[in-house]
N, C-alpha and C. Protein backbone atom coordinates (compact mmCIF):
# COMPACT_ATOMS: atom_id res chain seq x y z
N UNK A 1 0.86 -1.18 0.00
CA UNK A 1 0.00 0.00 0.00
C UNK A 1 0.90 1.24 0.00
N UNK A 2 0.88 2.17 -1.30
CA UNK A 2 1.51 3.62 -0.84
C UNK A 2 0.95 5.01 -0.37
N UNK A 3 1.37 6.06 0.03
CA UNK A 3 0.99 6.84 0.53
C UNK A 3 -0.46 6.93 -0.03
N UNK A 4 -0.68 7.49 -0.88
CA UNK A 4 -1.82 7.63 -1.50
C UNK A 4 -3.28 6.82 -1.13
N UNK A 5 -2.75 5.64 -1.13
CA UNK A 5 -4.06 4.65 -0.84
C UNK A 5 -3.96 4.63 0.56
N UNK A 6 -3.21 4.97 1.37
CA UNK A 6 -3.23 5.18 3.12
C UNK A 6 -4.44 6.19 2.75
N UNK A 7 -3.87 7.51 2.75
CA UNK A 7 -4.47 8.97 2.49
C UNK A 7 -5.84 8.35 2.51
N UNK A 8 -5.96 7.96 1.36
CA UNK A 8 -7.78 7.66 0.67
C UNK A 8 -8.45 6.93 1.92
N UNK A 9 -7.25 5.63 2.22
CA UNK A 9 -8.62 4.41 3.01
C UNK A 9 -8.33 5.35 4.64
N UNK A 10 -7.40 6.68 4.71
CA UNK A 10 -7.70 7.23 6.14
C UNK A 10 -8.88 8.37 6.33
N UNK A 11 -9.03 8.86 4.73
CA UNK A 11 -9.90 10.30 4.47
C UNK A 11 -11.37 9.19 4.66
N UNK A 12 -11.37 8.31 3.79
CA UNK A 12 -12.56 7.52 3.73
C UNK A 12 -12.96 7.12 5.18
N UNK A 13 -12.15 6.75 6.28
CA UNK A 13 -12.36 6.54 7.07
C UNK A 13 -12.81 7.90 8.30
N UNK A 14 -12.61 9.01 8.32
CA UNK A 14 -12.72 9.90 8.31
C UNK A 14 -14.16 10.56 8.10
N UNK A 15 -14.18 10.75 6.76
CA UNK A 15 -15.41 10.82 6.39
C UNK A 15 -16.66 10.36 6.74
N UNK A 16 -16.63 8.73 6.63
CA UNK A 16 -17.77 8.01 7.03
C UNK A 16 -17.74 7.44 8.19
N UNK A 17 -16.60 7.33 9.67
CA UNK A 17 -16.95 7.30 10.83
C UNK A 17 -17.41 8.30 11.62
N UNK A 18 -16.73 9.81 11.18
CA UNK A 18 -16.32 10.69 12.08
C UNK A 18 -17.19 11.99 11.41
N UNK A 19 -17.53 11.55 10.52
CA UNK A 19 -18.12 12.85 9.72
C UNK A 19 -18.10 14.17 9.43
N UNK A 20 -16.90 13.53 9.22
CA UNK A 20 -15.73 14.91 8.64
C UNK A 20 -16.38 15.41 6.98
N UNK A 21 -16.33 16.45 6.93
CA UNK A 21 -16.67 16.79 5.71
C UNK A 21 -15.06 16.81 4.60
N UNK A 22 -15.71 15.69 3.51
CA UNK A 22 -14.55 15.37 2.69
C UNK A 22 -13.60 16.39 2.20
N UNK A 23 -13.92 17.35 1.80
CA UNK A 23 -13.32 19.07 1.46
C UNK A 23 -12.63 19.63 2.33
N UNK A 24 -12.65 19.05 3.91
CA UNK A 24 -11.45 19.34 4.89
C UNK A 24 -10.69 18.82 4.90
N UNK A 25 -11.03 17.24 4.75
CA UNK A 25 -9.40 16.20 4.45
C UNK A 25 -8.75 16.29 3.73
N UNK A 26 -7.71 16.89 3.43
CA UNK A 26 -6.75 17.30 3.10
C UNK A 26 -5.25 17.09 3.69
N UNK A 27 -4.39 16.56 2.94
CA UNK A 27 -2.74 15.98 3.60
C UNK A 27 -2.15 16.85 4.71
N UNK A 28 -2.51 18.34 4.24
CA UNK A 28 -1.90 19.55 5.22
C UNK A 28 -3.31 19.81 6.45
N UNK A 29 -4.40 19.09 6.42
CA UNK A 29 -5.44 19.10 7.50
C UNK A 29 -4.78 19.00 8.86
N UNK A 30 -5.01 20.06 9.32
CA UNK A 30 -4.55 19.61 11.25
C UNK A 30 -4.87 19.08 11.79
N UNK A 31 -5.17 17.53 12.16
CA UNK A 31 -5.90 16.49 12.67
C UNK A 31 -7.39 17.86 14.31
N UNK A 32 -6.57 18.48 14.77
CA UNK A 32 -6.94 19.09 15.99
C UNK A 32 -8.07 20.18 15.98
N UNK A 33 -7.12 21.15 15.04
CA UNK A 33 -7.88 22.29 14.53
C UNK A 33 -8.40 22.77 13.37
N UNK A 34 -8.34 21.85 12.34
CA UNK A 34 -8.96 22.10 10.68
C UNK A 34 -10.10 20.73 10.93
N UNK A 35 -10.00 19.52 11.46
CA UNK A 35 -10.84 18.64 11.17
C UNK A 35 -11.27 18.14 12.93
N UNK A 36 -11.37 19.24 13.57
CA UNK A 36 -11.71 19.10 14.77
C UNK A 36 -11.91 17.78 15.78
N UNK A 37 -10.92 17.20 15.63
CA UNK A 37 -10.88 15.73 16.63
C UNK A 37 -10.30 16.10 17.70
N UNK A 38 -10.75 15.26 18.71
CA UNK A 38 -10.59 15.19 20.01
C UNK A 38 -9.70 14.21 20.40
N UNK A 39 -9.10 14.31 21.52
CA UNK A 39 -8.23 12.82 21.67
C UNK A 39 -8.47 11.38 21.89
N UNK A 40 -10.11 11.80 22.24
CA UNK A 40 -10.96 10.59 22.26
C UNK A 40 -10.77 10.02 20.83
N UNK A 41 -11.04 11.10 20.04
CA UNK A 41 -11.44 10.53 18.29
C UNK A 41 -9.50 9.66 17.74
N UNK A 42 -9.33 10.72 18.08
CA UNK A 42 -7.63 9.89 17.81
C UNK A 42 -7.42 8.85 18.43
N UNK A 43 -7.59 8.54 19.63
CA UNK A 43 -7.56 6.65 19.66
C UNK A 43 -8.69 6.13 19.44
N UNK A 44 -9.97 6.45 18.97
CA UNK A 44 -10.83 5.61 18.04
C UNK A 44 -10.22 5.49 16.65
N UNK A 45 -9.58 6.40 16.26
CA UNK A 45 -9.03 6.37 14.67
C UNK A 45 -7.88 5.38 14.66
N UNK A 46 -7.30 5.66 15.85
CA UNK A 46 -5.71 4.67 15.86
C UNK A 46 -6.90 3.17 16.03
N UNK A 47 -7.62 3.09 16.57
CA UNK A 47 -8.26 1.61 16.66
C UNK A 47 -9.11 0.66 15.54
N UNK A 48 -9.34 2.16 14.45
CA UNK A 48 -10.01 1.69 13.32
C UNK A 48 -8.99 1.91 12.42
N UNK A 49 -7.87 2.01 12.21
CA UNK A 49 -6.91 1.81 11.58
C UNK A 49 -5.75 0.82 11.78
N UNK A 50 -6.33 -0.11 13.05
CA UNK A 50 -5.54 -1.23 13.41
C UNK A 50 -5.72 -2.13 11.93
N UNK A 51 -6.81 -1.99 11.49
CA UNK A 51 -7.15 -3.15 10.52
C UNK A 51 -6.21 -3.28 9.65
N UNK A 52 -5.53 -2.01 8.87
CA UNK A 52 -4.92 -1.74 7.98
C UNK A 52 -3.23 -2.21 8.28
N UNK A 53 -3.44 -2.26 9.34
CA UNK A 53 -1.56 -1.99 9.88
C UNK A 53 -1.13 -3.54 9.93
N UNK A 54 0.24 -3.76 9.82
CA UNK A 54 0.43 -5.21 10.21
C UNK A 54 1.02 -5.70 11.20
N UNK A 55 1.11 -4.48 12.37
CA UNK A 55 1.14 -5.10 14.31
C UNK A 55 0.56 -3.60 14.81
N UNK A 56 0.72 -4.30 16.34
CA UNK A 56 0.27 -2.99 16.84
C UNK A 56 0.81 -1.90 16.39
N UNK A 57 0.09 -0.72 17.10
CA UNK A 57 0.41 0.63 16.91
C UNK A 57 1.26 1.04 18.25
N UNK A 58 2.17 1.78 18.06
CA UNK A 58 3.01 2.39 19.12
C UNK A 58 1.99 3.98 19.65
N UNK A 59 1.54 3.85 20.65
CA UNK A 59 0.47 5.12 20.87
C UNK A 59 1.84 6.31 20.81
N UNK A 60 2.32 6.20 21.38
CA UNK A 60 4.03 7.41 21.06
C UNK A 60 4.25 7.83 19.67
N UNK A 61 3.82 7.15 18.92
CA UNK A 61 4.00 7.10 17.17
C UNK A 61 3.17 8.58 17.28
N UNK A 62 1.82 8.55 17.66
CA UNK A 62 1.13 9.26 16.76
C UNK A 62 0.78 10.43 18.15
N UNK A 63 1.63 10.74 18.91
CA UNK A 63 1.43 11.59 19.91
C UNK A 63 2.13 12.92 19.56
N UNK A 64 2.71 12.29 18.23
CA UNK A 64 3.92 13.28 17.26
C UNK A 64 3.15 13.96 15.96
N UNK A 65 2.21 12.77 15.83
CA UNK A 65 0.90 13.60 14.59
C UNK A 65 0.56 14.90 14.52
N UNK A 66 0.35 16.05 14.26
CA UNK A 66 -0.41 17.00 13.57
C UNK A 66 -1.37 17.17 12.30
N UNK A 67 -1.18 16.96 11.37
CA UNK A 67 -1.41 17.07 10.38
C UNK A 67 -1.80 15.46 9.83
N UNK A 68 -2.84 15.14 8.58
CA UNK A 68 -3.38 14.20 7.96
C UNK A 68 -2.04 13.31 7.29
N UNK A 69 -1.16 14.19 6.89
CA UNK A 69 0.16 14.08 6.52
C UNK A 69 1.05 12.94 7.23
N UNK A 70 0.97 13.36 8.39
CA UNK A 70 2.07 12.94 9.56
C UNK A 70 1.58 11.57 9.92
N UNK A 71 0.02 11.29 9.86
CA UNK A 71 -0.50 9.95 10.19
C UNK A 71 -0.14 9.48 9.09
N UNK A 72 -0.37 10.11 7.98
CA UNK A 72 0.44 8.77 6.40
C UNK A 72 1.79 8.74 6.73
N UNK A 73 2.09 9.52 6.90
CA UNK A 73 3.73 8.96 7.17
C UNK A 73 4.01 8.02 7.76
N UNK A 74 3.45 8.04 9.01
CA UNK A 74 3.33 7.25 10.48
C UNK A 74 3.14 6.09 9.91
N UNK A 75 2.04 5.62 9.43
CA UNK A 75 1.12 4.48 8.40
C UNK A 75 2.41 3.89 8.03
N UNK A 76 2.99 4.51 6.81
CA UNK A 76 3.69 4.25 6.19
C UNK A 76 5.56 3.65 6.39
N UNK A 77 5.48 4.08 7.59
CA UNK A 77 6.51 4.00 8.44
C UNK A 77 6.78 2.33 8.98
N UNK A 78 5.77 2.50 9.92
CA UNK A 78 4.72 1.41 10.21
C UNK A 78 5.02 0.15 9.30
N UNK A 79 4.74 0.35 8.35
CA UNK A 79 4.40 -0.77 7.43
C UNK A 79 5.72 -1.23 6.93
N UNK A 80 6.63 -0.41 6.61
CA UNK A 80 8.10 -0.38 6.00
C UNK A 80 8.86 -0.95 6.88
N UNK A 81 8.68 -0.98 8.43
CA UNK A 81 9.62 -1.68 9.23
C UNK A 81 8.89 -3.09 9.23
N UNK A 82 8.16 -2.97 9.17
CA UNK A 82 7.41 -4.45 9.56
C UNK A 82 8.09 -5.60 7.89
N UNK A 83 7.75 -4.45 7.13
CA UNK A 83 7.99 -5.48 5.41
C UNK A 83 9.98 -5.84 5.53
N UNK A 84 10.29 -5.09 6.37
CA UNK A 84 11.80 -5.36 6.13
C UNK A 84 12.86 -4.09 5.63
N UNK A 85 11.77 -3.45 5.00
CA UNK A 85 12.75 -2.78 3.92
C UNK A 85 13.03 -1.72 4.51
């Protein structure tokens, strides 16, 4: 999976749990203050994004998040140590 399809299956997720209006999700979105989540909503999101990942999540990982950006990275990060490479 590359950045891109993180982005989509995290905006999608976004969208239709949290009901974010799609036109805010955006890569440079401030998880806090552009798409207004709470910290409650951020470990519901880290929990509905377990599905995607291939081990747990380090909650420290994403305590570094800001931006829609920083969770693809994170994602992506994530996934790259686990594949080896």
């Amino acid at each position: 999976m590359d950045k891109n399809e993180i982005f989509e299956k995290l905006k999608n997720t976004l969208v239709d749990e949290f009901d974010i209006d799609e036109a805010l999700v955006t890569p440079e979105a401030r998880l806090y203050e552009d798409l207004n989540l709470d910290s409650i909503d951020a470990v519901d999101l880290i929990v509905k994004l377990k599905s995607m990942l291939p081990r747990n999540i380090d909650p420290e990982v994403f305590k570094q998040v800001r931006t829609m950006q920083d969770v693809v990275n994170a994602i992506d990060n994530l996934m790259q140590d686990s594949s080896g490479k």
